[in-house]
C-alpha atoms as a PDB file:
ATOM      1  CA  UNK A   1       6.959   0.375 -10.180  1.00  0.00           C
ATOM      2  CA  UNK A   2       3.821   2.394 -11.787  1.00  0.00           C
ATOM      3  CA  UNK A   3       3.769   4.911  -8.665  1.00  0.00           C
ATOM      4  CA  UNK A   4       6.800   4.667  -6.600  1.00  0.00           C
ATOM      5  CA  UNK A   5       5.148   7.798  -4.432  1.00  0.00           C
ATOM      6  CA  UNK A   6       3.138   4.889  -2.864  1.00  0.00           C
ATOM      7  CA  UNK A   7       5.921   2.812  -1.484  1.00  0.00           C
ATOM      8  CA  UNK A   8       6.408   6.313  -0.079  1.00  0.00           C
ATOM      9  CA  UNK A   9       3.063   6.827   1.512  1.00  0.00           C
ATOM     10  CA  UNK A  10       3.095   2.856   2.799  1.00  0.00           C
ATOM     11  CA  UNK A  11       6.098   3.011   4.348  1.00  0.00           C
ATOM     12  CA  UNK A  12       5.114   6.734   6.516  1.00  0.00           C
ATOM     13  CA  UNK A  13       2.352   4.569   7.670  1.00  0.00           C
ATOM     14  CA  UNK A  14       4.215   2.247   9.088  1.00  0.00           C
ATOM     15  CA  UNK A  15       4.771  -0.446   6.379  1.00  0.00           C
ATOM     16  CA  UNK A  16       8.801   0.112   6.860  1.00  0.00           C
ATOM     17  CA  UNK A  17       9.700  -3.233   4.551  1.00  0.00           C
ATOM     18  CA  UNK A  18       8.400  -1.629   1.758  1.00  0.00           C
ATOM     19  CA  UNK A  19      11.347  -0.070   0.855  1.00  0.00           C
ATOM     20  CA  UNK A  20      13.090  -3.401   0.960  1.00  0.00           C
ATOM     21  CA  UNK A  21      12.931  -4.199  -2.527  1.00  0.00           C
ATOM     22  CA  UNK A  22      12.966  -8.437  -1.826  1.00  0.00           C
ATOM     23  CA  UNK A  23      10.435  -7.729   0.646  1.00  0.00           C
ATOM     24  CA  UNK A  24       8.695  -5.854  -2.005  1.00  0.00           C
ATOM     25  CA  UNK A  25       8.799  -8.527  -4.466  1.00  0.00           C
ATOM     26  CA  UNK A  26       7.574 -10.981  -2.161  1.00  0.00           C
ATOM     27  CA  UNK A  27       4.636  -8.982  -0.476  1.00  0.00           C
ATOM     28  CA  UNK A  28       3.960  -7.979  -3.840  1.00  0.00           C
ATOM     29  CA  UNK A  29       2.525 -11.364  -5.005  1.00  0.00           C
ATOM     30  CA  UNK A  30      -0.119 -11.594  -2.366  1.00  0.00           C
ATOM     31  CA  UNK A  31      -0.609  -8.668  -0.520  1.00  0.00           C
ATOM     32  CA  UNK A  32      -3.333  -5.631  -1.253  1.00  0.00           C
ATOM     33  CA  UNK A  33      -4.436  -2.768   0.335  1.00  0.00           C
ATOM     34  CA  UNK A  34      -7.511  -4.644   2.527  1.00  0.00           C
ATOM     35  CA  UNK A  35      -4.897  -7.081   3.783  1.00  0.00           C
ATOM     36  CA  UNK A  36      -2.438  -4.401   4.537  1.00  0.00           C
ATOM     37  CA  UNK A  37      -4.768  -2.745   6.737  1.00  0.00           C
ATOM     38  CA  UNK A  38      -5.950  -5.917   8.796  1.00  0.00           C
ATOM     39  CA  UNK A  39      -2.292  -6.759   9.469  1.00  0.00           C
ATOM     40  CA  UNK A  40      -0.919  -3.616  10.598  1.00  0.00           C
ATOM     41  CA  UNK A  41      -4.552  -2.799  12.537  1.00  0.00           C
ATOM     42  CA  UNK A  42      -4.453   0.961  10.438  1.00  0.00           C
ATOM     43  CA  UNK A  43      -8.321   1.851   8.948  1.00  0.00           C
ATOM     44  CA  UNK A  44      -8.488   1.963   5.373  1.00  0.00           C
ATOM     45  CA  UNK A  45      -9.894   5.419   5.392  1.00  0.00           C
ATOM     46  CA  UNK A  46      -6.648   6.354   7.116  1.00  0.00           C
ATOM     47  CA  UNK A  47      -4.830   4.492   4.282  1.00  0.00           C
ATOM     48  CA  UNK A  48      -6.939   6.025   1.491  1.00  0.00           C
ATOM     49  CA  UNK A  49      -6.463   9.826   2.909  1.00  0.00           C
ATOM     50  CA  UNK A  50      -2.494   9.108   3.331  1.00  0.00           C
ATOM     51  CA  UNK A  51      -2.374   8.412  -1.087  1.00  0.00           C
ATOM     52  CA  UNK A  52      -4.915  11.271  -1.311  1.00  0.00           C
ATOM     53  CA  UNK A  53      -3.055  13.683   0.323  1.00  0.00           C
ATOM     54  CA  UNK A  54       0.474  12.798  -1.961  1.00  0.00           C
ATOM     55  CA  UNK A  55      -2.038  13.177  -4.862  1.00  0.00           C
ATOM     56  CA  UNK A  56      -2.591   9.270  -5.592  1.00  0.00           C
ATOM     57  CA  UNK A  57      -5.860   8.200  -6.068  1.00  0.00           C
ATOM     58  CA  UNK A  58      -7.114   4.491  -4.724  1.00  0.00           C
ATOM     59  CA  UNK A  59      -9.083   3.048  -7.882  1.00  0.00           C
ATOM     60  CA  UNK A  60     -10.940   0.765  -5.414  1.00  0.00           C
ATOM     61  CA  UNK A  61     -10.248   0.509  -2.099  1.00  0.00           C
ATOM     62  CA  UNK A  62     -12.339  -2.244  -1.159  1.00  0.00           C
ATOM     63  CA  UNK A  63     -10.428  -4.496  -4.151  1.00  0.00           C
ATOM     64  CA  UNK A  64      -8.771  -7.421  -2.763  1.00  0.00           C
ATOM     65  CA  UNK A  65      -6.821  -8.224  -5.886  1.00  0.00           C
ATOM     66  CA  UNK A  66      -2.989  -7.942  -5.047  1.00  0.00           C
ATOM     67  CA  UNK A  67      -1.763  -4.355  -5.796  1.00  0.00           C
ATOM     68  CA  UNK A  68       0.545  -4.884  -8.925  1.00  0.00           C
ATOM     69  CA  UNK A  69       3.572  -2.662  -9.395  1.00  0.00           C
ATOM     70  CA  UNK A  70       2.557  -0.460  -6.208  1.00  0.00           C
END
């Protein structure tokens, strides 16, 4: 995991499997952050503020490549 805080900051937003590490390793392979928004109906900019305020920056927030090693 390259910023285990995040799993942290995902799962305070309501993304409770997160911490389930097979649930982890399967979301991992096709989820990102776009797509976790839309399914869970919380804004982006609510997303984004959540990392920023743990000190994690969002690279691009608009990316919909799958988030690798979250």
């Amino acid at each position: 995991m390259k910023c285990p805080e995040s799993a942290d900051v995902l799962k305070e937003l309501g993304f409770d499997q997160i911490v389930n590490p097979v649930m982890l390793k399967t979301m991992a392979k096709f989820m990102t952050l776009p797509k976790a928004s839309k399914m869970k109906n919380i804004p982006m900019d609510r997303i984004i503020d959540a990392f920023r305020e743990k000190g994690i920056t969002v690279a691009d927030p608009t990316n919909e490549e799958q988030v690798e090693g979250i």
